[in-house]
C-alpha atoms as a PDB file:
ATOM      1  CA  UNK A   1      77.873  48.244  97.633  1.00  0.00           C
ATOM      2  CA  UNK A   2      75.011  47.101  95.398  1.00  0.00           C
ATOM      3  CA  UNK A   3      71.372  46.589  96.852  1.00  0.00           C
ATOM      4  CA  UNK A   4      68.680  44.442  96.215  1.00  0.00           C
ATOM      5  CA  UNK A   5      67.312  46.327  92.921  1.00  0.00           C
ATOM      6  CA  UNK A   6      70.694  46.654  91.421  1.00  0.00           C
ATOM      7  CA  UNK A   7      71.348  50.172  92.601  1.00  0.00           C
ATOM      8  CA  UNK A   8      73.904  51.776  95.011  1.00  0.00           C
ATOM      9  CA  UNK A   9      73.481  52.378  98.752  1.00  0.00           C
ATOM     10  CA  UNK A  10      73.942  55.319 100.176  1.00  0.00           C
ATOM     11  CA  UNK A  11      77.285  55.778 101.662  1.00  0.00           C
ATOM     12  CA  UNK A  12      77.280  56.809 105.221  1.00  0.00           C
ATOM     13  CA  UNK A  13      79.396  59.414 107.462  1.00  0.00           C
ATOM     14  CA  UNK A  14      82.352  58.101 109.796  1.00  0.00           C
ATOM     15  CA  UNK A  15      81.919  60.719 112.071  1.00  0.00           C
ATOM     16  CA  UNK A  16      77.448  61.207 112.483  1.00  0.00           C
ATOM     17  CA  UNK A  17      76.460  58.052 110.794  1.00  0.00           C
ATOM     18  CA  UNK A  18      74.037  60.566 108.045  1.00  0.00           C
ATOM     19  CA  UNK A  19      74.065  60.274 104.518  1.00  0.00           C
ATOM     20  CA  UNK A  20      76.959  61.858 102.433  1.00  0.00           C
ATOM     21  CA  UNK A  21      76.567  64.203  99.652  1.00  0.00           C
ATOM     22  CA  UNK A  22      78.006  61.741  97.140  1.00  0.00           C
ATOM     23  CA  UNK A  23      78.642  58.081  96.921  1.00  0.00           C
ATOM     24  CA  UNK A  24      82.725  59.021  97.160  1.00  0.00           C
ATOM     25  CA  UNK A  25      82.378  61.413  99.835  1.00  0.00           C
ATOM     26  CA  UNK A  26      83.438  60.240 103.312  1.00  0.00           C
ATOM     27  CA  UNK A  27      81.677  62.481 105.612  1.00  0.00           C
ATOM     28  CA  UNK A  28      78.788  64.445 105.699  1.00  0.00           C
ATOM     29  CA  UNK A  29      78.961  68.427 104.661  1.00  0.00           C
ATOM     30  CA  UNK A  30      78.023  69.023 108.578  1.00  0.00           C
ATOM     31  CA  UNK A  31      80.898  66.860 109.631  1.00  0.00           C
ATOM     32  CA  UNK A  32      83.523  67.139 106.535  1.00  0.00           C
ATOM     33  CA  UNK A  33      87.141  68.545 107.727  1.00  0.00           C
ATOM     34  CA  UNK A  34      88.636  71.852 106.526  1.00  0.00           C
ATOM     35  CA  UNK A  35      90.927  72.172 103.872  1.00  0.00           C
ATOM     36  CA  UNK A  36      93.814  73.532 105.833  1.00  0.00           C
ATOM     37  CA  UNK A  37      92.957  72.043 109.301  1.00  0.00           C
ATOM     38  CA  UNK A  38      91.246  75.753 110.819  1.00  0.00           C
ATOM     39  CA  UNK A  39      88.563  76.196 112.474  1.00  0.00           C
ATOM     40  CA  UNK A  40      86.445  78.930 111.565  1.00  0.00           C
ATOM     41  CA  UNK A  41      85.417  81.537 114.253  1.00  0.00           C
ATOM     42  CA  UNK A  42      82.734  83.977 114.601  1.00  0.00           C
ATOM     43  CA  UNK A  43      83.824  87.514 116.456  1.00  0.00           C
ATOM     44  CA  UNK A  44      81.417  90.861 116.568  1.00  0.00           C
ATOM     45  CA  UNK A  45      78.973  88.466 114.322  1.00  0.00           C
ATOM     46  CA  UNK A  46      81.011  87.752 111.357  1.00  0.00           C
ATOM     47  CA  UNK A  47      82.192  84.554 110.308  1.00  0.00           C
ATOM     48  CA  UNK A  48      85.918  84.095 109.731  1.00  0.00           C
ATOM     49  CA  UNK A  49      88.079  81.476 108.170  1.00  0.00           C
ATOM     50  CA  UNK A  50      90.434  80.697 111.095  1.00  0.00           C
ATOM     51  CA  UNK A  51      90.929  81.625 114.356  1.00  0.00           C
ATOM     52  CA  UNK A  52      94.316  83.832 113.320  1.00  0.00           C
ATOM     53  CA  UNK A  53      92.129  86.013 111.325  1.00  0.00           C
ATOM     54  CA  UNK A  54      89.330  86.419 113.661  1.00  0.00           C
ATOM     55  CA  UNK A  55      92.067  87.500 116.685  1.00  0.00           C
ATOM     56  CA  UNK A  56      93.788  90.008 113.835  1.00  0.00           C
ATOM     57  CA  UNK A  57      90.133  91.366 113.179  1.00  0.00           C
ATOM     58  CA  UNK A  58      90.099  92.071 116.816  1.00  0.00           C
ATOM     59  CA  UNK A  59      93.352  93.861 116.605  1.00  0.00           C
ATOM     60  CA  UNK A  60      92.495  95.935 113.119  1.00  0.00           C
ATOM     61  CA  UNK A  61      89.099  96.938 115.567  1.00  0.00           C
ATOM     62  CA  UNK A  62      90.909  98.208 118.533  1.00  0.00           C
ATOM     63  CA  UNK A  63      93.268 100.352 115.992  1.00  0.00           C
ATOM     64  CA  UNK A  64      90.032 101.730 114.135  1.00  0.00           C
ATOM     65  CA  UNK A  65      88.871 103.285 117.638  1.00  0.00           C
ATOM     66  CA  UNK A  66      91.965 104.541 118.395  1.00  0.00           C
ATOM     67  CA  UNK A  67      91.976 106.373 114.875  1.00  0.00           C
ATOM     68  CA  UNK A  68      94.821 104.687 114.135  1.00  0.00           C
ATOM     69  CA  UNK A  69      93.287 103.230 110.786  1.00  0.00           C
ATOM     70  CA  UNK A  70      90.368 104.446 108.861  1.00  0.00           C
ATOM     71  CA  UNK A  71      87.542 102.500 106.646  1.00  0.00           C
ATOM     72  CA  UNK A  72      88.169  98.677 107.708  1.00  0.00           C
ATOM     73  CA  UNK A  73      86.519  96.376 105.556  1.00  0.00           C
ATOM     74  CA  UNK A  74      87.066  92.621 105.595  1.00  0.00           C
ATOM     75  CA  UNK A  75      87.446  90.612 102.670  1.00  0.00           C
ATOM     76  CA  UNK A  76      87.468  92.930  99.664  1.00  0.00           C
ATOM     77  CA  UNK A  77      87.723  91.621  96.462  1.00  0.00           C
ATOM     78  CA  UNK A  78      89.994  92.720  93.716  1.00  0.00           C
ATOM     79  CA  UNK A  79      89.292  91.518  90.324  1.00  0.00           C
ATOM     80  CA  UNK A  80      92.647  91.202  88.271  1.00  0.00           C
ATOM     81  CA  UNK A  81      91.821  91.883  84.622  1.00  0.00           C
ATOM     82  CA  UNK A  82      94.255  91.637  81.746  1.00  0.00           C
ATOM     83  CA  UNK A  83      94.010  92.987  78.292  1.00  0.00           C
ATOM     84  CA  UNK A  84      89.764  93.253  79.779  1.00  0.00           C
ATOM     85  CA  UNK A  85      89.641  89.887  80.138  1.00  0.00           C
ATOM     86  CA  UNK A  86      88.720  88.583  84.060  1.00  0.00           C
ATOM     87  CA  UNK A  87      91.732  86.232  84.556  1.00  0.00           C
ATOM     88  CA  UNK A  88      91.140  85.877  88.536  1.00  0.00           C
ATOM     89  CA  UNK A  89      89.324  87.913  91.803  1.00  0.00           C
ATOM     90  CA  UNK A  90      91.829  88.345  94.847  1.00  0.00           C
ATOM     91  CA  UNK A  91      89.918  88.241  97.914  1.00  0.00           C
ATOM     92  CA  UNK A  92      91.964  89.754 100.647  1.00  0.00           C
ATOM     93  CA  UNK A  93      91.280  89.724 104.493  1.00  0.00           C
ATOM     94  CA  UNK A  94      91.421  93.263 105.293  1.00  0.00           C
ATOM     95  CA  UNK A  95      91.728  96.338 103.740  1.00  0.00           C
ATOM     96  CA  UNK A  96      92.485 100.031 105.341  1.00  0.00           C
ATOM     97  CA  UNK A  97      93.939 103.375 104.823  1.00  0.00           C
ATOM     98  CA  UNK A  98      96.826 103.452 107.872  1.00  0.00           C
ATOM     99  CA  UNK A  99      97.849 107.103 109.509  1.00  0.00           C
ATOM    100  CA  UNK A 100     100.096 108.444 107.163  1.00  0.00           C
ATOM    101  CA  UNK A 101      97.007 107.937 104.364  1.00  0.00           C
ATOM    102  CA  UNK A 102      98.809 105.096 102.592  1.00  0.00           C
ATOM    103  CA  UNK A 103      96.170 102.059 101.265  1.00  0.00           C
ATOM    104  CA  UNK A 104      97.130  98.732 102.923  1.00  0.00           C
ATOM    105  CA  UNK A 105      95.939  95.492 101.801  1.00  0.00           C
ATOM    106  CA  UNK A 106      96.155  92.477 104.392  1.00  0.00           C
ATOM    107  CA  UNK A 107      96.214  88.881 103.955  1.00  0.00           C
ATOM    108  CA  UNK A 108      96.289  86.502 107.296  1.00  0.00           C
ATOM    109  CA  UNK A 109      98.088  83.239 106.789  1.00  0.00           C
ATOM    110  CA  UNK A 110     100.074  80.141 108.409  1.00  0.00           C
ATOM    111  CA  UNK A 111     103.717  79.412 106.936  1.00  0.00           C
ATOM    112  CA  UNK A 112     102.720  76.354 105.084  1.00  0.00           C
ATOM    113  CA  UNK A 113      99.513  78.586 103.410  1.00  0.00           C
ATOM    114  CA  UNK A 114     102.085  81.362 102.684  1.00  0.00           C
ATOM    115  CA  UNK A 115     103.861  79.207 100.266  1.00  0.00           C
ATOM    116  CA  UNK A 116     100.736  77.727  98.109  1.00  0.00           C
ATOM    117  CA  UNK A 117     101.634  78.510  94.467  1.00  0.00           C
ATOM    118  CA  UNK A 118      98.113  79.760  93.441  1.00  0.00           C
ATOM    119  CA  UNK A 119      98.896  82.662  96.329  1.00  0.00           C
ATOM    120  CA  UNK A 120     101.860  83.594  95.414  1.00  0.00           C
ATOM    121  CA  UNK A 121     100.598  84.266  92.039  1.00  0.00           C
ATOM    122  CA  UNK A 122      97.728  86.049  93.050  1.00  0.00           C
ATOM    123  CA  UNK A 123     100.308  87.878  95.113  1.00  0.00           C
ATOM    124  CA  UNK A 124     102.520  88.796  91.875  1.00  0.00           C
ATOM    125  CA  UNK A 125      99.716  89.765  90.053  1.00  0.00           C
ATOM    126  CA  UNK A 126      98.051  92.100  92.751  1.00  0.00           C
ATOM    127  CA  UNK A 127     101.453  93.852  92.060  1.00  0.00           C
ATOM    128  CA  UNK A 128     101.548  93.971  88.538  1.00  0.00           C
ATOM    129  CA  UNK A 129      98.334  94.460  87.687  1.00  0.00           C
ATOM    130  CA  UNK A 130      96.597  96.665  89.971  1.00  0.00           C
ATOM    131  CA  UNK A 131      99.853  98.183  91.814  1.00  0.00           C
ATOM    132  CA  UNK A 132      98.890  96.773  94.828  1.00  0.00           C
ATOM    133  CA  UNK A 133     101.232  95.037  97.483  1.00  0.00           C
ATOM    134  CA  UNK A 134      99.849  93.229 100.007  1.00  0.00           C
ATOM    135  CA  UNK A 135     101.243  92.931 103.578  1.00  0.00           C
ATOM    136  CA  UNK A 136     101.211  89.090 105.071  1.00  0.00           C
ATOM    137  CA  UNK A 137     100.308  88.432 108.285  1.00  0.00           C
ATOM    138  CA  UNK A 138     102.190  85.570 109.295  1.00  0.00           C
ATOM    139  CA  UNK A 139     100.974  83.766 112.343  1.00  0.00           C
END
């Protein structure tokens, strides 16, 4: 909507009423609604994604002081080169070494996120690329 000097208004939030980042933008960057309808979580002081990941982080904890799994760390990155060129980064949820000393690789996801196309891809070229397979948590 034009104002009096010939310039736009600012377009205003449904949900707070502030000003929006852009004139096209519905809602605020305070009020704006996730992607894939989570809600992010914080647990021990981090910041997660979603709610399944943060109760999985839990899980991975409890199994770390039971000595079950060994050097945790949450959301590694794995660049995937090709022929030395960067073609992508995987960034997984969680990473460990298990009991038996094997290298596991977890990704927490819903059913519909499980079958983006951009993820599977990643997926295939975890494996062909670095040699890695990574286990999906499905919840």
């Amino acid at each position: 909507m034009p104002t009096k000097d010939g310039g736009e208004a600012p377009r205003l939030c449904k949900v707070c009423g502030q000003q929006t980042p852009s004139l096209r933008a519905r809602y605020c960057d305070k009020c704006r609604p996730s992607k894939h309808k989570n809600r992010s979580t914080v647990v021990f002081g981090k910041r997660f994604a979603s709610s399944k990941e943060a109760k999985r982080y839990g899980e991975l904890l409890g199994l770390a002081e039971a000595g079950k799994i060994a050097r945790l760390k949450v959301q590694p990155r794995f660049p995937i080169s090709i022929n030395g060129y960067l073609v992508c980064t995987y960034i997984a949820d969680f990473s460990y070494i298990d009991d038996v000393g094997a290298f596991i690789v977890e990704d927490v996801k819903s059913k519909w996120t499980a079958k983006m196309p951009v993820y599977r891809i990643k997926l295939k070229l975890m494996r062909a690329v670095n040699h890695i397979v990574v286990t999906e948590v499905i919840a």
